[in-house]
PDB file of N, CA and C in Angstrom:
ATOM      1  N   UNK A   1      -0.419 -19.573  13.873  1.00  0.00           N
ATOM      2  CA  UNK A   1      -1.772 -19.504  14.372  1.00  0.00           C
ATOM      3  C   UNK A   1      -2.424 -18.223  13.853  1.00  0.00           C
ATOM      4  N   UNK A   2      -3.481 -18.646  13.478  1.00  0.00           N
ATOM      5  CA  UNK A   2      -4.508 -17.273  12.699  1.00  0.00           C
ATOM      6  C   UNK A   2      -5.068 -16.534  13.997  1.00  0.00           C
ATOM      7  N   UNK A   3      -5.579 -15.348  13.625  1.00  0.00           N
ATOM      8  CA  UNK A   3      -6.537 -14.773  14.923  1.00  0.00           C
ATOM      9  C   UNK A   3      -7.268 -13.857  14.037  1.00  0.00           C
ATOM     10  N   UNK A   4      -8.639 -13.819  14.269  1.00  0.00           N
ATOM     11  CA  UNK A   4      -9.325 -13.090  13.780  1.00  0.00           C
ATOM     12  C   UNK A   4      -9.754 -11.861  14.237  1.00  0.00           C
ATOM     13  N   UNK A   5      -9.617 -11.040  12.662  1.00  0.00           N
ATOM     14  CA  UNK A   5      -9.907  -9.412  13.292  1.00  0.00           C
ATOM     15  C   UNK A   5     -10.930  -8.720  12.925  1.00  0.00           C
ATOM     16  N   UNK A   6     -11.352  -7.910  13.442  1.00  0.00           N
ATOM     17  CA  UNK A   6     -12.562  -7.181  13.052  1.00  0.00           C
ATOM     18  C   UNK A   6     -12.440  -5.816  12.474  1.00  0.00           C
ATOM     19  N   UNK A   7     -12.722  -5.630  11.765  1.00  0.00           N
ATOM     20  CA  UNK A   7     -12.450  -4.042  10.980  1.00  0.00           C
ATOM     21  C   UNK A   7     -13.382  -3.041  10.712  1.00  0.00           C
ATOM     22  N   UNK A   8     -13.873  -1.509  11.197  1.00  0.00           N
ATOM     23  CA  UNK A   8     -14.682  -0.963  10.950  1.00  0.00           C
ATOM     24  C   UNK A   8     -14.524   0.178   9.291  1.00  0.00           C
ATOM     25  N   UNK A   9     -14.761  -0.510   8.117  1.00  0.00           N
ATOM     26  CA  UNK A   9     -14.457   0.206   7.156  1.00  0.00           C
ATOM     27  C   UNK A   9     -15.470   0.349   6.253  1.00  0.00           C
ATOM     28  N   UNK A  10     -15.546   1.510   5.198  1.00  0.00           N
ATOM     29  CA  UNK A  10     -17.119   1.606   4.534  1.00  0.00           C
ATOM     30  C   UNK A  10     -17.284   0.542   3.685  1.00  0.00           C
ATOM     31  N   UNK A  11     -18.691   0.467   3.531  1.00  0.00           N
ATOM     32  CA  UNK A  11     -18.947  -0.509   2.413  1.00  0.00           C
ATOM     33  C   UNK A  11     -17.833  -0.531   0.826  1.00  0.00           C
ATOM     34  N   UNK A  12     -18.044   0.948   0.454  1.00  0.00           N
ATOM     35  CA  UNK A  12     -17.192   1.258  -0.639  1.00  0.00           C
ATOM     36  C   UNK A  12     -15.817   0.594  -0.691  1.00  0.00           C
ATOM     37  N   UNK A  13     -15.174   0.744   0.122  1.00  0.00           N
ATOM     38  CA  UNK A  13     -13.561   0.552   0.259  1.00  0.00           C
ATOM     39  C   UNK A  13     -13.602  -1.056   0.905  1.00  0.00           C
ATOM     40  N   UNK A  14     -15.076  -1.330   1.212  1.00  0.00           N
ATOM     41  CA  UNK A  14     -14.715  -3.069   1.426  1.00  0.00           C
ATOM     42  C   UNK A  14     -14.632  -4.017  -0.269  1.00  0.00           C
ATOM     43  N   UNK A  15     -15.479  -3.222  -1.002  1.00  0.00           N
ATOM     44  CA  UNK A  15     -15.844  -3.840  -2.298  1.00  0.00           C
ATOM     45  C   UNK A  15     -14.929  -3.443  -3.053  1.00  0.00           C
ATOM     46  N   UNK A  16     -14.171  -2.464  -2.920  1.00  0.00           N
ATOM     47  CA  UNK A  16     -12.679  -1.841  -2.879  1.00  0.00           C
ATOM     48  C   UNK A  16     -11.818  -3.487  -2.725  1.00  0.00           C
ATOM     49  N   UNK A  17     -11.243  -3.505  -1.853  1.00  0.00           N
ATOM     50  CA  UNK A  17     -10.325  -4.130  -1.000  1.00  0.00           C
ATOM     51  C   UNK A  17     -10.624  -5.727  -1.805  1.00  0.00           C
ATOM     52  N   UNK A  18     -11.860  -6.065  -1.765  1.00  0.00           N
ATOM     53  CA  UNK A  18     -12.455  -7.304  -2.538  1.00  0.00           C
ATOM     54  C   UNK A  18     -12.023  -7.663  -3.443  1.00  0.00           C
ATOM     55  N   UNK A  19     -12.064  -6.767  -4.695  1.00  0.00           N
ATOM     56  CA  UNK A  19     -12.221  -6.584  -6.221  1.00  0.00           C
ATOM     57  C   UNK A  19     -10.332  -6.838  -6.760  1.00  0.00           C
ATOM     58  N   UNK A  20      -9.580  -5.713  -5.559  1.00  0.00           N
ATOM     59  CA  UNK A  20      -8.454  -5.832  -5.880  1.00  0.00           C
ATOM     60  C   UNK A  20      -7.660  -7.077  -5.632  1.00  0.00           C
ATOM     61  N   UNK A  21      -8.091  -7.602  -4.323  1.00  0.00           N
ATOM     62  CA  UNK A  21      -7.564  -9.113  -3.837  1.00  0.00           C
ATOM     63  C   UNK A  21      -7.916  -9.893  -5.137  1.00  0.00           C
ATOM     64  N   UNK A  22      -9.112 -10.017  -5.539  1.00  0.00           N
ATOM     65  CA  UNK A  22      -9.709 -11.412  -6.225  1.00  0.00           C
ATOM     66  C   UNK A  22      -8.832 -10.744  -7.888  1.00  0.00           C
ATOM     67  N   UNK A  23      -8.907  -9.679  -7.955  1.00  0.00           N
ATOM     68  CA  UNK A  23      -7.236  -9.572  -8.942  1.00  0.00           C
ATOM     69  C   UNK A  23      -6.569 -10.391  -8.866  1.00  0.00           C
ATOM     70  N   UNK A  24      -5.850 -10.137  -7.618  1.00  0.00           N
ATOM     71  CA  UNK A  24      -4.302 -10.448  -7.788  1.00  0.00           C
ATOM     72  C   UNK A  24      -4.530 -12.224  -7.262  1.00  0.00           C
ATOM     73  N   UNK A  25      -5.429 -12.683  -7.302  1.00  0.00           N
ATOM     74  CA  UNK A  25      -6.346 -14.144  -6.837  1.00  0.00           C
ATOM     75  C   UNK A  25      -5.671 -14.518  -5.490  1.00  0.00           C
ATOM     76  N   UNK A  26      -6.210 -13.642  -4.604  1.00  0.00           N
ATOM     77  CA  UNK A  26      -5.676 -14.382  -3.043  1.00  0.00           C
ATOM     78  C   UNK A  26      -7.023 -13.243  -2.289  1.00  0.00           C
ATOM     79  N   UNK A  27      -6.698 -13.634  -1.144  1.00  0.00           N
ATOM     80  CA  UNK A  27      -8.209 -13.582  -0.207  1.00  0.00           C
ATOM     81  C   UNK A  27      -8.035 -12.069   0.372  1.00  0.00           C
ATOM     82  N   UNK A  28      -8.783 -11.443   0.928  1.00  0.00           N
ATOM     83  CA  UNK A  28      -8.281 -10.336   1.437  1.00  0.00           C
ATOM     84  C   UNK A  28      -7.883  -9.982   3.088  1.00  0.00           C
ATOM     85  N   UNK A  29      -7.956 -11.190   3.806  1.00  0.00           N
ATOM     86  CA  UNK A  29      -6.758 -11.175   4.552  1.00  0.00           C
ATOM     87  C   UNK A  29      -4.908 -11.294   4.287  1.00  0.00           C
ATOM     88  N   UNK A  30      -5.195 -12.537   2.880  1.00  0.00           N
ATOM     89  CA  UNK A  30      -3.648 -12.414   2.478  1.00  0.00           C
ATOM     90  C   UNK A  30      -3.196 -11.224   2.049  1.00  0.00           C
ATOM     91  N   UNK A  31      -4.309 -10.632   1.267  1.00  0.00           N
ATOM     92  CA  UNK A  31      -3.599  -8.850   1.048  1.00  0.00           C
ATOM     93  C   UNK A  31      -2.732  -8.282   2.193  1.00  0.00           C
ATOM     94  N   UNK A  32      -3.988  -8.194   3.022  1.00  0.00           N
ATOM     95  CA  UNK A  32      -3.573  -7.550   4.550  1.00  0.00           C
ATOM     96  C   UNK A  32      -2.305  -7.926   4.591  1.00  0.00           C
ATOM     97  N   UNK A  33      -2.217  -9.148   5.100  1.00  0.00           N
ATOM     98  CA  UNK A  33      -1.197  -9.693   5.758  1.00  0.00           C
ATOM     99  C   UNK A  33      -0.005  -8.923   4.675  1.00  0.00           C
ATOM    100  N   UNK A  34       0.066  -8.931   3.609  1.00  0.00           N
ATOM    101  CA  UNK A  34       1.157  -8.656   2.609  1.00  0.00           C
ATOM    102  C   UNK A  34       1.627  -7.069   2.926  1.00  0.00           C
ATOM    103  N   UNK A  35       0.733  -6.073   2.974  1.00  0.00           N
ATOM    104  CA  UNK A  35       0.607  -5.040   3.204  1.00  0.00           C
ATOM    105  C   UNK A  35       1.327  -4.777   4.414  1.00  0.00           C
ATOM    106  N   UNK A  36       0.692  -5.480   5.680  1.00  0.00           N
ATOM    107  CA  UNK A  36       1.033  -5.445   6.977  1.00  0.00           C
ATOM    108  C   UNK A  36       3.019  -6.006   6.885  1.00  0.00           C
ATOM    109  N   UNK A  37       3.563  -6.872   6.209  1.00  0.00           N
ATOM    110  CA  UNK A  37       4.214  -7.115   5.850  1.00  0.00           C
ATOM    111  C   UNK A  37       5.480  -6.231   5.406  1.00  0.00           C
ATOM    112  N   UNK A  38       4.450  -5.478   4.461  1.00  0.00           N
ATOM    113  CA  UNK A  38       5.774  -4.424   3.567  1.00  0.00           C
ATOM    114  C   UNK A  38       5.889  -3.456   4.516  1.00  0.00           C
ATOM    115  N   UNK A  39       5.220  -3.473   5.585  1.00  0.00           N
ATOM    116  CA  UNK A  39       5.037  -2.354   6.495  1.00  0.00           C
ATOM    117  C   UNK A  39       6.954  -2.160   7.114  1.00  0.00           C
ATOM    118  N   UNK A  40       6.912  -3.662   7.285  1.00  0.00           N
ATOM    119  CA  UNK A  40       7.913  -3.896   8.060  1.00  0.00           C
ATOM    120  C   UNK A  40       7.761  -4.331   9.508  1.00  0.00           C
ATOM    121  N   UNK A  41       9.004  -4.619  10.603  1.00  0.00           N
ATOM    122  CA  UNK A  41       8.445  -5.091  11.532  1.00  0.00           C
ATOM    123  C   UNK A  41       9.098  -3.723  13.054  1.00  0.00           C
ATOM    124  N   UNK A  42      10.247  -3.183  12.228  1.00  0.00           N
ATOM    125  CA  UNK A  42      10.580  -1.908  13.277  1.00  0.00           C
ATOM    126  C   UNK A  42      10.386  -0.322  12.501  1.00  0.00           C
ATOM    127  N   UNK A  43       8.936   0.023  12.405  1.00  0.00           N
ATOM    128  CA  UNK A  43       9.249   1.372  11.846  1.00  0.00           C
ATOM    129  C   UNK A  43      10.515   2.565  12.221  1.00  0.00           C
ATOM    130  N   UNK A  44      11.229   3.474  11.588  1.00  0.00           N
ATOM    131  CA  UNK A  44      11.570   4.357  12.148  1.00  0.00           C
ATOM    132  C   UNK A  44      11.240   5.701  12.800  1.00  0.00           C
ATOM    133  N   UNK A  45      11.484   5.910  14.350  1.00  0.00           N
ATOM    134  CA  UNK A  45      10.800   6.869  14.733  1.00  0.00           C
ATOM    135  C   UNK A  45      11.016   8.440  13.836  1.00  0.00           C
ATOM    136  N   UNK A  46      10.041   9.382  14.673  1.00  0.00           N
ATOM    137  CA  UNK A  46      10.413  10.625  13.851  1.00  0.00           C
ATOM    138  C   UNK A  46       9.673  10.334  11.911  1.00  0.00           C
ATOM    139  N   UNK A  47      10.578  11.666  11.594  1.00  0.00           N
ATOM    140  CA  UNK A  47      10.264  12.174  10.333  1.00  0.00           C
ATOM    141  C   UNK A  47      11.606  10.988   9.641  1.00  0.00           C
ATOM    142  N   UNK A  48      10.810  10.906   8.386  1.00  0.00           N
ATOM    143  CA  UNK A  48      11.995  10.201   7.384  1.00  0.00           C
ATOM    144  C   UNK A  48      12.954  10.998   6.881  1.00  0.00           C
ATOM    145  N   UNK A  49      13.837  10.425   6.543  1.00  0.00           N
ATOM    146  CA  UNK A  49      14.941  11.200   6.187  1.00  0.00           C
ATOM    147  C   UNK A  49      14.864  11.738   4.468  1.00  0.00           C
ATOM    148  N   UNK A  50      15.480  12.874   4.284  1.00  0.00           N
ATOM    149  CA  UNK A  50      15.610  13.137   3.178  1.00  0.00           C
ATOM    150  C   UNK A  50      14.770  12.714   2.211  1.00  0.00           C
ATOM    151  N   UNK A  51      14.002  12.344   1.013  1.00  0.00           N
ATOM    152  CA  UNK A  51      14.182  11.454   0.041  1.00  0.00           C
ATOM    153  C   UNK A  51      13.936   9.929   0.338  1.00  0.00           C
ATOM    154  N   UNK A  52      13.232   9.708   1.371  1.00  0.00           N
ATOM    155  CA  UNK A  52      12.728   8.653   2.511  1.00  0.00           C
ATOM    156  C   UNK A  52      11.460   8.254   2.666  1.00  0.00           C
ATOM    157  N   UNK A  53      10.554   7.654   2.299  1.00  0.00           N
ATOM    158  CA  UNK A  53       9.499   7.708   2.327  1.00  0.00           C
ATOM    159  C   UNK A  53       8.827   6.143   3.108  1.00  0.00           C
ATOM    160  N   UNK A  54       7.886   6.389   4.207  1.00  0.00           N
ATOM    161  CA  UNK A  54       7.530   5.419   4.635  1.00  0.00           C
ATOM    162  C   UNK A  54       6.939   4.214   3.892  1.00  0.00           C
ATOM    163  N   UNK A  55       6.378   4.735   2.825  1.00  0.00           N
ATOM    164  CA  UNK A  55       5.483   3.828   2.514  1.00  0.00           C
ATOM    165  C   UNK A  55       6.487   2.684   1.131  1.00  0.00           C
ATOM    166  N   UNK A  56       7.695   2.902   1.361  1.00  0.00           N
ATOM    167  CA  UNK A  56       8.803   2.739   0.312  1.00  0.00           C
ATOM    168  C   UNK A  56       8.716   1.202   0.381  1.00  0.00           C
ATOM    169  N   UNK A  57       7.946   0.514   1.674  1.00  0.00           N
ATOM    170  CA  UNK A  57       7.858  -1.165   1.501  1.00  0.00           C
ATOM    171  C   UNK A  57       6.992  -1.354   0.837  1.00  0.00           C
ATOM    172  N   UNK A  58       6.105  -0.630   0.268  1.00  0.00           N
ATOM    173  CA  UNK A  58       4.676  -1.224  -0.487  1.00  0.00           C
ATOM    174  C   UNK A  58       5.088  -1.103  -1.822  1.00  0.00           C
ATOM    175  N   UNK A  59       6.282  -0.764  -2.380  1.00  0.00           N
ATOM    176  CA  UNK A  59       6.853  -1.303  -3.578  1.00  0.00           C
ATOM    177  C   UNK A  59       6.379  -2.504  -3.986  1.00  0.00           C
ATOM    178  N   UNK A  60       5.554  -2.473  -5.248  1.00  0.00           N
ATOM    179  CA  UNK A  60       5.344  -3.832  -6.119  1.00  0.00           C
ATOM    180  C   UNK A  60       4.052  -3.880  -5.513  1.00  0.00           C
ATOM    181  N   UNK A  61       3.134  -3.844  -4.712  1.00  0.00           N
ATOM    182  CA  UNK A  61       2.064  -4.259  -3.791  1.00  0.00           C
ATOM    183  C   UNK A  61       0.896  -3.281  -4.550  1.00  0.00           C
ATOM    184  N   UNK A  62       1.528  -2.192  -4.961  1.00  0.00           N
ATOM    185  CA  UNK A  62       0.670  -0.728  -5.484  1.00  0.00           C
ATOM    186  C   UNK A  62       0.054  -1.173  -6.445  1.00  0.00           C
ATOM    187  N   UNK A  63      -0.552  -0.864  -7.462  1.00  0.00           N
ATOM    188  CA  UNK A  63      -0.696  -0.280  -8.685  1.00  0.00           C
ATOM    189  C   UNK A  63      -1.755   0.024  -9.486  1.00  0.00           C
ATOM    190  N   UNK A  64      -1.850   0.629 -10.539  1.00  0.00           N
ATOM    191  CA  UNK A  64      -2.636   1.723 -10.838  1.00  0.00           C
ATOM    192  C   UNK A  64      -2.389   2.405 -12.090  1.00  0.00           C
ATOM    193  N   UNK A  65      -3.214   3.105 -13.149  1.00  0.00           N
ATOM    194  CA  UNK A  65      -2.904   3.819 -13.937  1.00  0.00           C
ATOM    195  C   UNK A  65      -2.657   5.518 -13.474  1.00  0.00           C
ATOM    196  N   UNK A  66      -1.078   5.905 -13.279  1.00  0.00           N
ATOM    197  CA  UNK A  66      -0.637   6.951 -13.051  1.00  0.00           C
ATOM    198  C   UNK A  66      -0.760   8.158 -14.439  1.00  0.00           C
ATOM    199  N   UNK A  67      -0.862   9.841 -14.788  1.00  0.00           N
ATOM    200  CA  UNK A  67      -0.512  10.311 -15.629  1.00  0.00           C
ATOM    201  C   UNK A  67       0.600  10.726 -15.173  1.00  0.00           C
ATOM    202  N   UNK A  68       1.817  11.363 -16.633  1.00  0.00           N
ATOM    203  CA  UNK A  68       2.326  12.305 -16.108  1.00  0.00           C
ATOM    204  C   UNK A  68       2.690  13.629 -14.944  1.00  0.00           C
ATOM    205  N   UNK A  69       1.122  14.003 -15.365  1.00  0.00           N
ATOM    206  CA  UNK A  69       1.208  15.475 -14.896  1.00  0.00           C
ATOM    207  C   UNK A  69       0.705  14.695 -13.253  1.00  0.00           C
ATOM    208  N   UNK A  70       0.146  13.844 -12.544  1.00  0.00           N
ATOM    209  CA  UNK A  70       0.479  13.092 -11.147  1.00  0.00           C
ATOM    210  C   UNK A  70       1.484  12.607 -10.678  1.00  0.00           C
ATOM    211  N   UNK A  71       2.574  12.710 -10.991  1.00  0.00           N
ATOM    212  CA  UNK A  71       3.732  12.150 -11.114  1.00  0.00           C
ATOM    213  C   UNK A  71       4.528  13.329 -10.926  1.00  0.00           C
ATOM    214  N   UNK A  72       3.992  14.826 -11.812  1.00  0.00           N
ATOM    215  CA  UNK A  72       4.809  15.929 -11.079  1.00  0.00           C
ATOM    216  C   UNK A  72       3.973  16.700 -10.442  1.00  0.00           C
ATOM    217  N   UNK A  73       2.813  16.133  -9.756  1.00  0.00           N
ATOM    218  CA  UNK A  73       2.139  16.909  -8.913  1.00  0.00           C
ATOM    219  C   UNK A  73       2.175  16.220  -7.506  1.00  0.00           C
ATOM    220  N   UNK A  74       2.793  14.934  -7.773  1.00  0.00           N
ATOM    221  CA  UNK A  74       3.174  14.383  -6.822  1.00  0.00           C
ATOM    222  C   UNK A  74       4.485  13.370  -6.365  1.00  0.00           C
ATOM    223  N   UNK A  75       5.525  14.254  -5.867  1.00  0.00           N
ATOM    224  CA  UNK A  75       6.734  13.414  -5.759  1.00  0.00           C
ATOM    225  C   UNK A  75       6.986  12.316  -5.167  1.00  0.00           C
ATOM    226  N   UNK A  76       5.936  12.132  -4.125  1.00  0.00           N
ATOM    227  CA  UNK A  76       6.309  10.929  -3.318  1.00  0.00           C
ATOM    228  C   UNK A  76       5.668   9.510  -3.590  1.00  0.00           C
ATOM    229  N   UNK A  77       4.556   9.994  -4.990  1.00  0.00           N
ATOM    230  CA  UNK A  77       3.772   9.422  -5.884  1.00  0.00           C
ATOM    231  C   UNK A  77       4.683   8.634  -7.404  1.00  0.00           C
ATOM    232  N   UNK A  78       5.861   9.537  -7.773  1.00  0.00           N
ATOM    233  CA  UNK A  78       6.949   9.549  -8.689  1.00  0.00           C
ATOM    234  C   UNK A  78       7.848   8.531  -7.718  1.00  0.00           C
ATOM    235  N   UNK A  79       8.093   8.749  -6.526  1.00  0.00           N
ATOM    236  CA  UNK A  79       9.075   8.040  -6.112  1.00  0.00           C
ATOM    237  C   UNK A  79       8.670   6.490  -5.702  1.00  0.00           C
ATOM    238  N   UNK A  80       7.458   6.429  -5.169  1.00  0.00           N
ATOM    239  CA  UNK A  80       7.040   4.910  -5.377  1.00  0.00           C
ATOM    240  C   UNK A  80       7.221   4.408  -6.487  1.00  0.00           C
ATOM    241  N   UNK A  81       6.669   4.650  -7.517  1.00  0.00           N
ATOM    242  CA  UNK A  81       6.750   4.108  -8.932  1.00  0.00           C
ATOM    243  C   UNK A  81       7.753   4.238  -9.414  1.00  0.00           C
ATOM    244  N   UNK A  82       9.095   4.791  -8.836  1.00  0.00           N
ATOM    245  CA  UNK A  82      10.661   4.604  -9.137  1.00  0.00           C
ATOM    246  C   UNK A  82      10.678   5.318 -10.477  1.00  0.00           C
ATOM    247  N   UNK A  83       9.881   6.656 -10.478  1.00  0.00           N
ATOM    248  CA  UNK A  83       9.914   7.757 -11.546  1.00  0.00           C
ATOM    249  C   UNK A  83      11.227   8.676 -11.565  1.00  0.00           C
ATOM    250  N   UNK A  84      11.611   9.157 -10.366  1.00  0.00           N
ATOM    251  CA  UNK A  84      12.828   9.598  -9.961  1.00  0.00           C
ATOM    252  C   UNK A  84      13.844   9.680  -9.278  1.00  0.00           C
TER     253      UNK A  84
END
């Protein structure tokens, strides 16, 4: 069963959210839902461990043209993209 939600977000990041769905050709609730998905269904409380990163379910879901020098300005940016 569906239920409908309401979302308060800017125009920008709706035409955002749009552009990238009709990419990947599915609607932008199925995004959601996918997203909401990689989320998982029991986060872990607290801080992650070590080398742990929450957002480690949105593997494959991401993407983007990364440089180098973002990649060592940002580790947890390197570690999504399975840089290191």
């Amino acid at each position: 069963m569906k239920t409908k939600l309401t979302l308060s977000i800017s125009k920008e990041r709706v035409r955002k959210v749009k552009a990238f769905a009709g990419r990947r050709k599915t609607s932008v609730s199925e995004f959601f839902e996918q997203v909401i998905d990689a989320l998982g269904e029991d986060p872990k409380p607290g801080r992650p461990a070590a080398g742990e990163y929450r957002v480690d379910a949105l593997e494959g879901i991401l993407t983007g043209k990364f440089t180098k020098k973002d990649l060592r300005n940002d580790p947890r940016l390197a570690h999504i993209l399975g840089e290191r």
